[in-house]
N, C-alpha and C. Protein backbone atom coordinates (compact mmCIF):
# COMPACT_ATOMS: atom_id res chain seq x y z
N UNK A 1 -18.12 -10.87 -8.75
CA UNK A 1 -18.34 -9.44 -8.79
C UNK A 1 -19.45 -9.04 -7.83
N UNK A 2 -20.51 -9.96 -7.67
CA UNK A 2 -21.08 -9.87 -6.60
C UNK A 2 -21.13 -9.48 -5.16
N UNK A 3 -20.02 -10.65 -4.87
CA UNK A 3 -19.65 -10.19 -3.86
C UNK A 3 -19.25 -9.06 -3.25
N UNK A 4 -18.37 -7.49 -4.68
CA UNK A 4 -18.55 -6.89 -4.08
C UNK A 4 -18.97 -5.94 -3.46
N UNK A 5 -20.04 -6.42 -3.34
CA UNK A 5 -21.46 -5.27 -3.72
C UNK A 5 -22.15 -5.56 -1.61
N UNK A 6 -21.56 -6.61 -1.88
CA UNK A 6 -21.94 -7.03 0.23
C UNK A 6 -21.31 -5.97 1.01
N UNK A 7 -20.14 -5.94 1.03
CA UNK A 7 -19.51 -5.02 1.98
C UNK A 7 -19.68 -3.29 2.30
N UNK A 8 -19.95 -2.95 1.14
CA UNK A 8 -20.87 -1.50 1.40
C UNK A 8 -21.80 -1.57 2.23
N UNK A 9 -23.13 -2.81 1.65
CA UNK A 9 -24.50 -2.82 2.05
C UNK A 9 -24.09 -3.25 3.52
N UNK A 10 -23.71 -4.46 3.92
CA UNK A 10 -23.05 -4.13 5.13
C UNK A 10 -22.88 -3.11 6.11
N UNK A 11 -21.95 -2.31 6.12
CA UNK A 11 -21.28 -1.37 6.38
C UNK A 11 -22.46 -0.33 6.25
N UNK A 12 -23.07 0.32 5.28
CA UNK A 12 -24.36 1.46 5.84
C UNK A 12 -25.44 1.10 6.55
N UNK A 13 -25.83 -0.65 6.83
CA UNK A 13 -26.51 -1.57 7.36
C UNK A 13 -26.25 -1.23 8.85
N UNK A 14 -25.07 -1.57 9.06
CA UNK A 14 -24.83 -1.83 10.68
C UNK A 14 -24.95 -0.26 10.88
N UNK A 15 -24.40 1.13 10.48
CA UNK A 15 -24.27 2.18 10.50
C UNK A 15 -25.80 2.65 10.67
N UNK A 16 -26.39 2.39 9.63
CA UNK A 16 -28.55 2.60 10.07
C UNK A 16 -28.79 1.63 11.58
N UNK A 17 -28.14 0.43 12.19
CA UNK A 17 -28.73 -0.22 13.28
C UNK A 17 -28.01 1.16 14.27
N UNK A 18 -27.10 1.24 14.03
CA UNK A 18 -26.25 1.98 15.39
C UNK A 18 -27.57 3.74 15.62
N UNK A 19 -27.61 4.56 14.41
CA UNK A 19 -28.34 5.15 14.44
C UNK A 19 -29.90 5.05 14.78
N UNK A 20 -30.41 3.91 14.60
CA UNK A 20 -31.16 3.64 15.05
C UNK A 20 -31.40 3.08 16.62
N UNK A 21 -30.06 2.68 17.29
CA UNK A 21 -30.28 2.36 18.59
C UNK A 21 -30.51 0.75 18.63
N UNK A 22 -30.16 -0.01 17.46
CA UNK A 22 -30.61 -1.48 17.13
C UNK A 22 -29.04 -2.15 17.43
N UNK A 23 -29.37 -3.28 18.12
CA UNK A 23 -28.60 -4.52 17.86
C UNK A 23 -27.36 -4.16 18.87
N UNK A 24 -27.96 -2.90 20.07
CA UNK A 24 -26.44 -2.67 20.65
C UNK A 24 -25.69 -4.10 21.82
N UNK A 25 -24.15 -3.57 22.31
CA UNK A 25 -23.79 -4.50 22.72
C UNK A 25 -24.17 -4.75 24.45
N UNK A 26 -23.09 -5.67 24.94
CA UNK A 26 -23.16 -5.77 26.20
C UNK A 26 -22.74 -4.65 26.79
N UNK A 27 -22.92 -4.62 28.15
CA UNK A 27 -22.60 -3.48 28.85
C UNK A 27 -21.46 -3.27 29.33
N UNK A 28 -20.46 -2.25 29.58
CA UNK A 28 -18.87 -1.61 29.67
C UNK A 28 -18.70 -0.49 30.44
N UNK A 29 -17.50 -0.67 30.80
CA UNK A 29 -16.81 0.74 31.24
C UNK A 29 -16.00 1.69 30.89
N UNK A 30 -15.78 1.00 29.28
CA UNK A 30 -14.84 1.42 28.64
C UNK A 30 -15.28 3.42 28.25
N UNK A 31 -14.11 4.09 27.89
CA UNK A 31 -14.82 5.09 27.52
C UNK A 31 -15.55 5.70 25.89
N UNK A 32 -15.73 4.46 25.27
CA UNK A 32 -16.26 4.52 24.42
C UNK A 32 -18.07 3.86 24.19
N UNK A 33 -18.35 3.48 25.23
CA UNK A 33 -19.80 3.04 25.84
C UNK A 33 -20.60 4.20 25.17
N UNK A 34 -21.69 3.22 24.73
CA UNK A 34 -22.94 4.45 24.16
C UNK A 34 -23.70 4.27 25.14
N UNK A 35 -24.46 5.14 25.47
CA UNK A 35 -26.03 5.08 25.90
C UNK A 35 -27.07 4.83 25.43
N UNK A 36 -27.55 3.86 25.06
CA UNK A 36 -28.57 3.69 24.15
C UNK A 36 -30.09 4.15 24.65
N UNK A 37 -31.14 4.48 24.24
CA UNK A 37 -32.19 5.57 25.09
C UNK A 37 -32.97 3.37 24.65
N UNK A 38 -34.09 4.18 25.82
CA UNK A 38 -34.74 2.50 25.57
C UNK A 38 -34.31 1.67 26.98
N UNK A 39 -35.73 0.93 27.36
CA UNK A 39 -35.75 0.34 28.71
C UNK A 39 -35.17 -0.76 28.61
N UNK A 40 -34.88 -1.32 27.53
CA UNK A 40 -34.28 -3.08 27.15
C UNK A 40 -32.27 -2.41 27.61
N UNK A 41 -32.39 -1.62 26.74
CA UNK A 41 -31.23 -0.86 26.30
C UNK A 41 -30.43 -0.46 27.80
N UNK A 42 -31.63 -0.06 28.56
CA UNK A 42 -30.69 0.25 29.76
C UNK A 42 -30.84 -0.79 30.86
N UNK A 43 -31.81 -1.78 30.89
CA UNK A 43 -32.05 -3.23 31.64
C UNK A 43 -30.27 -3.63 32.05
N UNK A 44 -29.15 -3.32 32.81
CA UNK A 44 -27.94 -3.80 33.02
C UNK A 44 -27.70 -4.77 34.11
N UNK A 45 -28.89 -4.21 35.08
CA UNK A 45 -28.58 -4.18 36.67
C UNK A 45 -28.05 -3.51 37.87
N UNK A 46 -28.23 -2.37 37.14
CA UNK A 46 -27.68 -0.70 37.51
C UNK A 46 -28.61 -0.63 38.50
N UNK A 47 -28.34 0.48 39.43
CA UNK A 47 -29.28 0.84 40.60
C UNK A 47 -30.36 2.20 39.06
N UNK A 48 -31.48 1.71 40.01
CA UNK A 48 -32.07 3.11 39.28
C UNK A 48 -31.70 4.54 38.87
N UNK A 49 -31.38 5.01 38.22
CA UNK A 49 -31.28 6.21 37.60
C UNK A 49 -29.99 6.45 37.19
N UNK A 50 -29.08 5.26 37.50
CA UNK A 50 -27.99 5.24 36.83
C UNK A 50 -28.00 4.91 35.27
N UNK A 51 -27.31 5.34 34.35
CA UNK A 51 -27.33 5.05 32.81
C UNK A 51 -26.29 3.77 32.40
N UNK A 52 -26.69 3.20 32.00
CA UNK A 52 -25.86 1.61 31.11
C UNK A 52 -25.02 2.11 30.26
N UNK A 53 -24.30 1.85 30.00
CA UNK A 53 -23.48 2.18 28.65
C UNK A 53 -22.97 0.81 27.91
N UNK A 54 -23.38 1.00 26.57
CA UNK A 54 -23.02 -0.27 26.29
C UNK A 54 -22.04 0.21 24.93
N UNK A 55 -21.57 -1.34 24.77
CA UNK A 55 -20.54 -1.47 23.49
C UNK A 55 -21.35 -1.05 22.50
N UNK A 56 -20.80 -0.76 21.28
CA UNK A 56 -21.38 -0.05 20.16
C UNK A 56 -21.05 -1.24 18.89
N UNK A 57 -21.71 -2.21 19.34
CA UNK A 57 -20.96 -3.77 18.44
C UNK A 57 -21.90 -3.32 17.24
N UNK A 58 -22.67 -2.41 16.64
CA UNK A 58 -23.00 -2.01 14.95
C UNK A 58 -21.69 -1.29 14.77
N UNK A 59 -21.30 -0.80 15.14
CA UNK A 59 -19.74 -0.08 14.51
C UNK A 59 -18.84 -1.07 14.55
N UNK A 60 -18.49 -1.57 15.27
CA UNK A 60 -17.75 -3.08 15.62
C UNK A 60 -18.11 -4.15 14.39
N UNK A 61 -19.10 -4.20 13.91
CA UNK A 61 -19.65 -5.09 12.59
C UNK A 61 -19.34 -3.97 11.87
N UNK A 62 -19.76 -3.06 11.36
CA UNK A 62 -19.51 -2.07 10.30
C UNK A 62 -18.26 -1.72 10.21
N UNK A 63 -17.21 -2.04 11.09
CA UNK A 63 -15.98 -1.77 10.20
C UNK A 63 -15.25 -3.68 9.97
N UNK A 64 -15.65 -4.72 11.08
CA UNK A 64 -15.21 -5.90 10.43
C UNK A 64 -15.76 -6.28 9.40
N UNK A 65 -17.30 -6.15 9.15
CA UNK A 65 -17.74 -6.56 8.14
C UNK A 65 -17.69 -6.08 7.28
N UNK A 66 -17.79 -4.40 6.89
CA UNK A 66 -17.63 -3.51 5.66
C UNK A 66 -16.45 -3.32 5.56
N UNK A 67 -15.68 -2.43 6.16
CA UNK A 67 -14.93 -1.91 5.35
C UNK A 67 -13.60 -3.26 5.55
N UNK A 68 -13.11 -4.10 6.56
CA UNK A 68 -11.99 -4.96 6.39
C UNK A 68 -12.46 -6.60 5.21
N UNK A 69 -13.52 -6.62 5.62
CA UNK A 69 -14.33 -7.55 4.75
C UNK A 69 -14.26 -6.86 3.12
N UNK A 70 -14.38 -6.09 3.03
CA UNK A 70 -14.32 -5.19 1.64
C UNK A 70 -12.56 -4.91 1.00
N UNK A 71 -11.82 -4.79 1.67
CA UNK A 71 -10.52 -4.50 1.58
C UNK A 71 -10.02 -5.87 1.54
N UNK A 72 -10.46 -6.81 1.84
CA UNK A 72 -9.72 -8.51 1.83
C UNK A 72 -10.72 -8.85 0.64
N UNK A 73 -11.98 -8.42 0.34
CA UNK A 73 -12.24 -8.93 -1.09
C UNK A 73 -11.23 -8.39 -2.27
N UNK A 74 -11.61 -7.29 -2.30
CA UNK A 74 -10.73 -6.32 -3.15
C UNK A 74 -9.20 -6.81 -3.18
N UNK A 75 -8.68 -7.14 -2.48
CA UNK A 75 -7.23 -7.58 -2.54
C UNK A 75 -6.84 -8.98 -3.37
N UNK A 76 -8.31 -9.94 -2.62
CA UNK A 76 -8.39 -10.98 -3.07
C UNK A 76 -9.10 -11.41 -5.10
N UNK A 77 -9.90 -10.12 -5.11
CA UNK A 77 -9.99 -10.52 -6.90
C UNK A 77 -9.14 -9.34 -7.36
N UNK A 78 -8.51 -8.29 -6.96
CA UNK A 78 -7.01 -7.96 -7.20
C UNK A 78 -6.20 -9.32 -7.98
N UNK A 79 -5.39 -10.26 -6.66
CA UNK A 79 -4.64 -10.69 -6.79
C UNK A 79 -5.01 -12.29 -7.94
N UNK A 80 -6.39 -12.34 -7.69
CA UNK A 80 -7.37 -13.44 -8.76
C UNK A 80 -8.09 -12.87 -9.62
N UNK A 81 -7.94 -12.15 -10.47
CA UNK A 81 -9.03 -11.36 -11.06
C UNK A 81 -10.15 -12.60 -11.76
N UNK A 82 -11.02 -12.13 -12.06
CA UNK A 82 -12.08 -12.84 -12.34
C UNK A 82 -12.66 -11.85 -13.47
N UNK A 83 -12.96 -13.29 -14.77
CA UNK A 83 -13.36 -12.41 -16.40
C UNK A 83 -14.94 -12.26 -15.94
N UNK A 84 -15.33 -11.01 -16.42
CA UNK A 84 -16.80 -10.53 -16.30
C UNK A 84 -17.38 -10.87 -17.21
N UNK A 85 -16.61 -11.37 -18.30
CA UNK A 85 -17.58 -11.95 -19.73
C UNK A 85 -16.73 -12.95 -19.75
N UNK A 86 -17.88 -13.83 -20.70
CA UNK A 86 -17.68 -15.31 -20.46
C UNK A 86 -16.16 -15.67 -20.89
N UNK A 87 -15.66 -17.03 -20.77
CA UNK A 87 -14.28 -17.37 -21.02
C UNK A 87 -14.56 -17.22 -22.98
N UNK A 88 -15.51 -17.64 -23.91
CA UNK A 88 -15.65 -17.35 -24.99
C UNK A 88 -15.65 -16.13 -25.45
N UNK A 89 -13.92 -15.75 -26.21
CA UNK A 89 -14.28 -14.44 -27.02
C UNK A 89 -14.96 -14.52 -28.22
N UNK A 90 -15.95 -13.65 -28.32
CA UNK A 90 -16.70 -13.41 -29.23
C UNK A 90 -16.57 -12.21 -30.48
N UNK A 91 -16.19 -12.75 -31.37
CA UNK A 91 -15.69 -11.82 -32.84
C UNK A 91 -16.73 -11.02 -33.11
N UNK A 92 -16.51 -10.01 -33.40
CA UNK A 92 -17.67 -9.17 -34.02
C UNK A 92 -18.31 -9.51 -35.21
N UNK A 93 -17.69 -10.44 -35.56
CA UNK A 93 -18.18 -11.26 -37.22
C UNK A 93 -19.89 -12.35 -36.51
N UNK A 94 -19.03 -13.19 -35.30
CA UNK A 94 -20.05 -13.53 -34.62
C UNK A 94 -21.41 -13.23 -34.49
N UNK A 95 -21.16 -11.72 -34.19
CA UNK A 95 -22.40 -11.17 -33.29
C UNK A 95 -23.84 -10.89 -34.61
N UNK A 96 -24.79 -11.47 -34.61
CA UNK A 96 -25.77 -11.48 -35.23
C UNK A 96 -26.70 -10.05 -34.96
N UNK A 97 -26.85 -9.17 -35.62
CA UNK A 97 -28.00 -7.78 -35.35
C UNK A 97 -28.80 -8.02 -36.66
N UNK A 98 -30.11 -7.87 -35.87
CA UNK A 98 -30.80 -7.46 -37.25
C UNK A 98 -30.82 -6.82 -38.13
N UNK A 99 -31.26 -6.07 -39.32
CA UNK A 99 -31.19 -4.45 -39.72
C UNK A 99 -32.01 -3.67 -38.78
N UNK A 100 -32.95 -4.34 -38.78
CA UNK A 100 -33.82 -3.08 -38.43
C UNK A 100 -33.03 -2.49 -36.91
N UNK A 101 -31.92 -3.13 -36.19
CA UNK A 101 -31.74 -2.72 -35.26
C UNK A 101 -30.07 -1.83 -35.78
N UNK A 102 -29.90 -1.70 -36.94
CA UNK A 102 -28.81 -1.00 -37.70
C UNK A 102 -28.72 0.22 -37.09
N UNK A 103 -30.06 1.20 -37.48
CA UNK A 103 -30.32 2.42 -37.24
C UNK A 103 -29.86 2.57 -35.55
N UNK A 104 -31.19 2.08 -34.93
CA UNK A 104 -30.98 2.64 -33.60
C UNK A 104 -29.90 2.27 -32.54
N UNK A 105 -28.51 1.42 -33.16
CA UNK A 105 -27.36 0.84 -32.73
C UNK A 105 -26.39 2.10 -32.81
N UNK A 106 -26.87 2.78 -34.28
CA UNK A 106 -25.65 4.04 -34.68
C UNK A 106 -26.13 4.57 -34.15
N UNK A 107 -27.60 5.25 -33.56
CA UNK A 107 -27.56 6.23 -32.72
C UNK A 107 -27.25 6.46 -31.60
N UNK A 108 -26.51 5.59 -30.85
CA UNK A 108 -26.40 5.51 -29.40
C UNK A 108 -24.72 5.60 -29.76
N UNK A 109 -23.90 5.29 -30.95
CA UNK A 109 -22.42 5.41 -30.99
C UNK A 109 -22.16 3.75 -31.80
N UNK A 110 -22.94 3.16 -31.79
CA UNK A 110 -22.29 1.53 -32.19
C UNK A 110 -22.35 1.96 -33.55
N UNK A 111 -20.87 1.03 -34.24
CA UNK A 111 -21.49 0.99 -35.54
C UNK A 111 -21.64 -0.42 -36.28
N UNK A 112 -22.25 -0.31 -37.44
CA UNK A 112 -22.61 -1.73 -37.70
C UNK A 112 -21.83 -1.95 -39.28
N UNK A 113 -20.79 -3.00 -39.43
CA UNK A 113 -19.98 -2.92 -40.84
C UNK A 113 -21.18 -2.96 -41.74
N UNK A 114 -20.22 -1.94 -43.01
CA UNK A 114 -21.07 -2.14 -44.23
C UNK A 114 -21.13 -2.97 -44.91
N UNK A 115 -20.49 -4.21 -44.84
CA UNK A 115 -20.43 -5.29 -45.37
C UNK A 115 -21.43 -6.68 -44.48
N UNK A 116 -22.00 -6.15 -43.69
CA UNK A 116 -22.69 -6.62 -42.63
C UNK A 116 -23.71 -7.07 -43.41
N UNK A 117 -24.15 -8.61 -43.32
CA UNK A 117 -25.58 -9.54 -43.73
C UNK A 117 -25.78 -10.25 -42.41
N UNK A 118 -27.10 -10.27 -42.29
CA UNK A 118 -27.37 -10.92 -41.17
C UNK A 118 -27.82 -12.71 -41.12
């Protein structure tokens, strides 16, 4: 269940680097090239005052890693589901409460049998 808790964090992760101007790619001609502001950022080998444009590889991670990484988990404990409580079912006869925790159990909606000894 853990796991799927990665692929979001992921995914708004790479989305904060891209906004931030972090972790961009190599340089392109494609017409989807960012400009990233920043002297590292524009370091290509461009004549001066020309602008770099580079790949936008945080979006490029933010959709392999979030959202297709997220959609192949999801499919995958879909098709495996996995028990969130233990393989032992536990009877309500089982379950040990104190009294004193009687009261403040009914106030939240639980109830506790009247035939109940602890």
């Amino acid at each position: 269940m853990l796991a799927l808790a990665t692929p979001p964090g992921l995914l708004l992760g790479r989305i904060a680097n891209f906004i931030n101007a972090e972790l961009w790619g190599r340089q392109t001609d494609l017409p989807w090239g960012v400009v990233f502001p920043g002297e590292l950022a524009q370091a290509c080998g461009q004549p001066f005052g020309e602008l770099c444009a580079r790949h936008p590889s945080q979006l490029y991670e933010a959709g392999l890693e979030g959202l297709l990484l997220g959609i192949v988990l999801h499919g995958v404990l879909s098709f495996f589901p996995v028990p969130i409580w233990p393989a032992q079912d536990l009877q309500q006869s089982e379950i040990k409460v104190p009294a004193s925790l009687a009261a403040p159990l009914e106030s939240v909606g639980l109830t506790v049998p009247a035939d109940y000894s602890p």
